[in-house]
Protein backbone atom coordinates (compact mmCIF):
# COMPACT_ATOMS: atom_id res chain seq x y z
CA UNK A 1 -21.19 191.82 -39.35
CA UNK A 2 -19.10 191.17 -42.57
CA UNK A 3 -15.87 189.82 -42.13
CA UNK A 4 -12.44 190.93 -43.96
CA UNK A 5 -11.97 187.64 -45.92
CA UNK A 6 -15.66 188.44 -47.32
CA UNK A 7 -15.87 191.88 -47.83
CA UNK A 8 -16.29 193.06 -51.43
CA UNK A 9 -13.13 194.00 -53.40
CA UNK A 10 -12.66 197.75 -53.66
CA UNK A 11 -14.17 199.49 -56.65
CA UNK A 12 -12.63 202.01 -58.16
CA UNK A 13 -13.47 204.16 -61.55
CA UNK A 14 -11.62 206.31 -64.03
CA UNK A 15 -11.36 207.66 -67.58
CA UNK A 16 -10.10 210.17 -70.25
CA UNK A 17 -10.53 213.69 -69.90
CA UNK A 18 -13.49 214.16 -72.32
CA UNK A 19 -15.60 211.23 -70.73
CA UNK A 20 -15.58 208.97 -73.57
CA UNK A 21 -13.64 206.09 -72.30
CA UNK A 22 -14.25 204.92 -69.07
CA UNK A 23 -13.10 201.94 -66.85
CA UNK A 24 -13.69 200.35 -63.51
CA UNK A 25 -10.86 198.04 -61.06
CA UNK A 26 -12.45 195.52 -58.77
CA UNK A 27 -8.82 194.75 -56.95
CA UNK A 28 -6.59 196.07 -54.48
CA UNK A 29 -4.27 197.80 -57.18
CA UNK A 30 -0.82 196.51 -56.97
CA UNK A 31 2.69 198.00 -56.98
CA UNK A 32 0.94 201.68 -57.89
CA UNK A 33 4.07 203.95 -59.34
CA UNK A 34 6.01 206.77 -61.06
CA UNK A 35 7.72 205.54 -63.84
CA UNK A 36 10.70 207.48 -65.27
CA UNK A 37 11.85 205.94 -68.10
CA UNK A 38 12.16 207.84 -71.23
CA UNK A 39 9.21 205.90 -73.24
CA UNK A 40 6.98 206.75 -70.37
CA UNK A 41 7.84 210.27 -70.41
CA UNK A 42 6.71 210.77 -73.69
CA UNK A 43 3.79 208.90 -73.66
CA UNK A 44 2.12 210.97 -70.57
CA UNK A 45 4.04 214.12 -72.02
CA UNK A 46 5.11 214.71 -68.58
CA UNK A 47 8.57 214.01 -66.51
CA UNK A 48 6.99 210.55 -65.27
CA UNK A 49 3.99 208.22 -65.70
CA UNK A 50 2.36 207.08 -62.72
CA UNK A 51 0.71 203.41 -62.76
CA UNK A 52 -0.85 200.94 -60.91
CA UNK A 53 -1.48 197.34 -62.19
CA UNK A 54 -4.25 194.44 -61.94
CA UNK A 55 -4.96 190.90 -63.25
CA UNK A 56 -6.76 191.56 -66.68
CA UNK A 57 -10.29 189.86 -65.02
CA UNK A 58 -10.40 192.49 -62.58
CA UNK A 59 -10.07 195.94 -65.01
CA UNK A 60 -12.90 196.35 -67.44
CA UNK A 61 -13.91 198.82 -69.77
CA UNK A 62 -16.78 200.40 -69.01
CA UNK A 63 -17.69 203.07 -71.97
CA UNK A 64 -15.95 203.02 -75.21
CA UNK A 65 -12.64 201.51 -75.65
CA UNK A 66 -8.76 202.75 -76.18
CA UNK A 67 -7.03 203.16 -79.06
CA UNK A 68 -3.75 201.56 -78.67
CA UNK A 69 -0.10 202.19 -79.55
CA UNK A 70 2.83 199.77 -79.48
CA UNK A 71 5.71 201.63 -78.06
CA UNK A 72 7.95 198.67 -78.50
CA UNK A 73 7.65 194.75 -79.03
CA UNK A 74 6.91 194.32 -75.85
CA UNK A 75 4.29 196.56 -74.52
CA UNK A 76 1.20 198.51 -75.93
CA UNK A 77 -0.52 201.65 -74.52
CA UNK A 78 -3.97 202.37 -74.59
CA UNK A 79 -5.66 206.38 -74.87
CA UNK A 80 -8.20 208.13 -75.76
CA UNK A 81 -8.53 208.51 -79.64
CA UNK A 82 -10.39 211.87 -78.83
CA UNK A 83 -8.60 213.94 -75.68
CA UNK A 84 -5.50 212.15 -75.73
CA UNK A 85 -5.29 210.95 -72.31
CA UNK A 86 -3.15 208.16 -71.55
CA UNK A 87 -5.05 205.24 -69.77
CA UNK A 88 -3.12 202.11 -69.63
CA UNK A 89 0.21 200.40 -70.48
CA UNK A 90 -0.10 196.63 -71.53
CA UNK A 91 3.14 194.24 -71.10
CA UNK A 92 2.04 191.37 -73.47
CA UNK A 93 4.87 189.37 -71.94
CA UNK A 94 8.71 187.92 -72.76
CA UNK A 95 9.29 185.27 -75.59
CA UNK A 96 11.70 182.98 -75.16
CA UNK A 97 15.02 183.52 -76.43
CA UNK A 98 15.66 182.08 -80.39
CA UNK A 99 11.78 181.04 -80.38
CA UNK A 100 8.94 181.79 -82.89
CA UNK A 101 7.84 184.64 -80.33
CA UNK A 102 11.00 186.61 -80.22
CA UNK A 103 11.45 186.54 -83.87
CA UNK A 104 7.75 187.91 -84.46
CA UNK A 105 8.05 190.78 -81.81
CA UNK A 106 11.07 191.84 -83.12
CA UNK A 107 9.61 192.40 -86.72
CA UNK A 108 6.68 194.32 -85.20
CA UNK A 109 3.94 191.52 -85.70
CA UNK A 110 0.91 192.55 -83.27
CA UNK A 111 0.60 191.36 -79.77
CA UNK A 112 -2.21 188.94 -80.74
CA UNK A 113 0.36 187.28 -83.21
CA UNK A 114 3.25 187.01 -81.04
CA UNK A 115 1.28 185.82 -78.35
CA UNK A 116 0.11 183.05 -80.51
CA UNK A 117 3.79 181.73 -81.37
CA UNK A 118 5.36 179.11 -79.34
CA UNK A 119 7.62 180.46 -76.75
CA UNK A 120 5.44 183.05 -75.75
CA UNK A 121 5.48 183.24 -71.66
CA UNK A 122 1.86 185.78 -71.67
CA UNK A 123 1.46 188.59 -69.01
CA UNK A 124 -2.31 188.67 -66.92
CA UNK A 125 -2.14 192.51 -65.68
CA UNK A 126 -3.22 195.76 -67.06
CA UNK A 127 -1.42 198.69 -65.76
CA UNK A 128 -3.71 202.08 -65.66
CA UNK A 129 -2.84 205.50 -65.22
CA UNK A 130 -3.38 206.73 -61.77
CA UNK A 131 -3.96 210.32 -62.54
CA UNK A 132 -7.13 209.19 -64.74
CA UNK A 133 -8.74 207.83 -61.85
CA UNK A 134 -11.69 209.80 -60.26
CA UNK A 135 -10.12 210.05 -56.98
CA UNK A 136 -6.50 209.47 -57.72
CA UNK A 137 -5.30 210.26 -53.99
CA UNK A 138 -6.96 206.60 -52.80
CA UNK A 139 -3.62 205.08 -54.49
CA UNK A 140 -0.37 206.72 -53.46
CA UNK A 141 2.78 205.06 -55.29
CA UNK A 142 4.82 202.88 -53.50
CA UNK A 143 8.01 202.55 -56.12
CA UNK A 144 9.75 204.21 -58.88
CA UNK A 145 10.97 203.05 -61.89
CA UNK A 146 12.72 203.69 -64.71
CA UNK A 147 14.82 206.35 -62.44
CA UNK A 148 18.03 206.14 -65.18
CA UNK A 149 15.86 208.97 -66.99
CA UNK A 150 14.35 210.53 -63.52
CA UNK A 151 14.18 214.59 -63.67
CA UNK A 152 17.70 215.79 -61.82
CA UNK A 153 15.75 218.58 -59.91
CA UNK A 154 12.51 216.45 -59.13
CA UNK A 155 13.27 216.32 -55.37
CA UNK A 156 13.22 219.79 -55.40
CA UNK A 157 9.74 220.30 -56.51
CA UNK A 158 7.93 221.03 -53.12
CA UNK A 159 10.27 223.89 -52.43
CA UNK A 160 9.10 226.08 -55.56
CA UNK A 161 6.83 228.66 -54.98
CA UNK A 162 2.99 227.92 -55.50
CA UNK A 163 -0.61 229.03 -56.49
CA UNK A 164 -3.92 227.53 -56.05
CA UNK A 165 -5.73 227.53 -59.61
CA UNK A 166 -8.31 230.52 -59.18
CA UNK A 167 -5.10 232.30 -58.02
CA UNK A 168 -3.04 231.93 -61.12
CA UNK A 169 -6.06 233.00 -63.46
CA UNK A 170 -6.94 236.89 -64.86
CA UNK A 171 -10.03 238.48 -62.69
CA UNK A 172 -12.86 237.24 -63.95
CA UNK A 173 -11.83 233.76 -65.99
CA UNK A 174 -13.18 231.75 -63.05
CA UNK A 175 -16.57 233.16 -63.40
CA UNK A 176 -16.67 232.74 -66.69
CA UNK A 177 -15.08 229.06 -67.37
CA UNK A 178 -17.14 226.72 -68.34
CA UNK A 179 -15.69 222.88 -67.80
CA UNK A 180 -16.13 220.25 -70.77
CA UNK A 181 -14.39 217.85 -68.85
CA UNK A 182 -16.34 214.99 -67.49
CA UNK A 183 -16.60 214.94 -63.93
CA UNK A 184 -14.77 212.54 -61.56
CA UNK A 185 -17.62 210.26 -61.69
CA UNK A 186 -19.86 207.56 -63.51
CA UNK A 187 -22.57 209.23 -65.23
CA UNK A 188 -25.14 207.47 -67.59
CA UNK A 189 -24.44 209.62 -70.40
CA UNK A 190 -21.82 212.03 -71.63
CA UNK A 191 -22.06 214.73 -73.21
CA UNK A 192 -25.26 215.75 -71.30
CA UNK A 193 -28.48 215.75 -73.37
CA UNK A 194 -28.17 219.70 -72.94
CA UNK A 195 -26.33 222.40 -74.10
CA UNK A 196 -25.67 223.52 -70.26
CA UNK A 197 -22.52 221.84 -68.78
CA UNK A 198 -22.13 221.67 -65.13
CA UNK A 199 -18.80 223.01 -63.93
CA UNK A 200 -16.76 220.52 -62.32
């Protein structure tokens, strides 16, 4: 019998929408999210980003790699150069006041540049995007953030009227989608070697 202080650290897998970035967590995810603030909002292109974080040695990729944006001095985010889908927000960390540090991130110098100038205080965790995990409902958010720029009518969501998918579509589109998305799983290659694509 395994005990608790030896048992393996949870595993958990995700990645953009067209399959061609993939990563994998190997720790309890902490403080998992919504975030409302406005720079999050645009960079999901939805009314909030949700996000979990953990130390950088514990998220790796696992096929391909982000591109990145730098949505301020501070912080980078990481998506998919080909579908688009956001897939991690990176806080490189606070410079000390007056130093070297501050003065580089405020010109815009990259991460790797500030992080090199004295003063620099670094930050060890990788947020990633909960929704681009392959079973997202294994990490429920705990917290909100951000909630100066939080929707006015969000707590009012689960009283709107509501459809399951095949419900909201013309007769016949569900019969004749086909999926390109990859599914919610590792697979050893994507695209498939064939034409035919499996409907997820």
């Amino acid at each position: 019998m395994t005990s608790e202080a030896s048992s393996p650290a949870p595993r958990l897998t995700g990645g953009c929408q067209c399959g061609a970035v993939r990563y994998a967590v190997t720790a309890e995810p902490e403080k998992p999210s919504i975030c409302h603030c406005r720079m999050c909002q645009k960079a999901f292109g939805a009314y909030f980003a949700p996000l979990a974080s953990v130390k950088k040695a514990a998220f790796e990729w696992t096929r391909g790699q982000p591109t990145r944006f730098r949505s301020s001095s501070l912080v980078s985010r990481g998506f998919c150069a080909l579908c688009g889908t956001p897939l991690t927000y990176e806080f490189h960390g606070v410079p000390a006041p007056g130093s070297d540090a501050a003065d580089a991130a405020r010109h815009g110098e990259p991460p790797e540049a500030v992080a090199s100038s004295p003063g620099f205080a670094a930050h060890d965790e990788v947020a990633f995007s909960l929704g681009s995990l392959d079973d997202p409902a294994l990490v429920p958010p705990v917290i909100q953030y951000g909630i100066e720029a939080r929707m006015p009518w969000l707590a009012s969501l689960d009283r709107l009227p509501g459809s399951v998918t095949e419900d909201d579509m013309p007769e016949g589109a569900m019969d004749a989608l086909v999926s390109y998305q990859h599914p919610d799983h590792d697979t050893a290659d994507w695209p498939p070697a064939s034409d035919a694509k499996a409907k997820t």
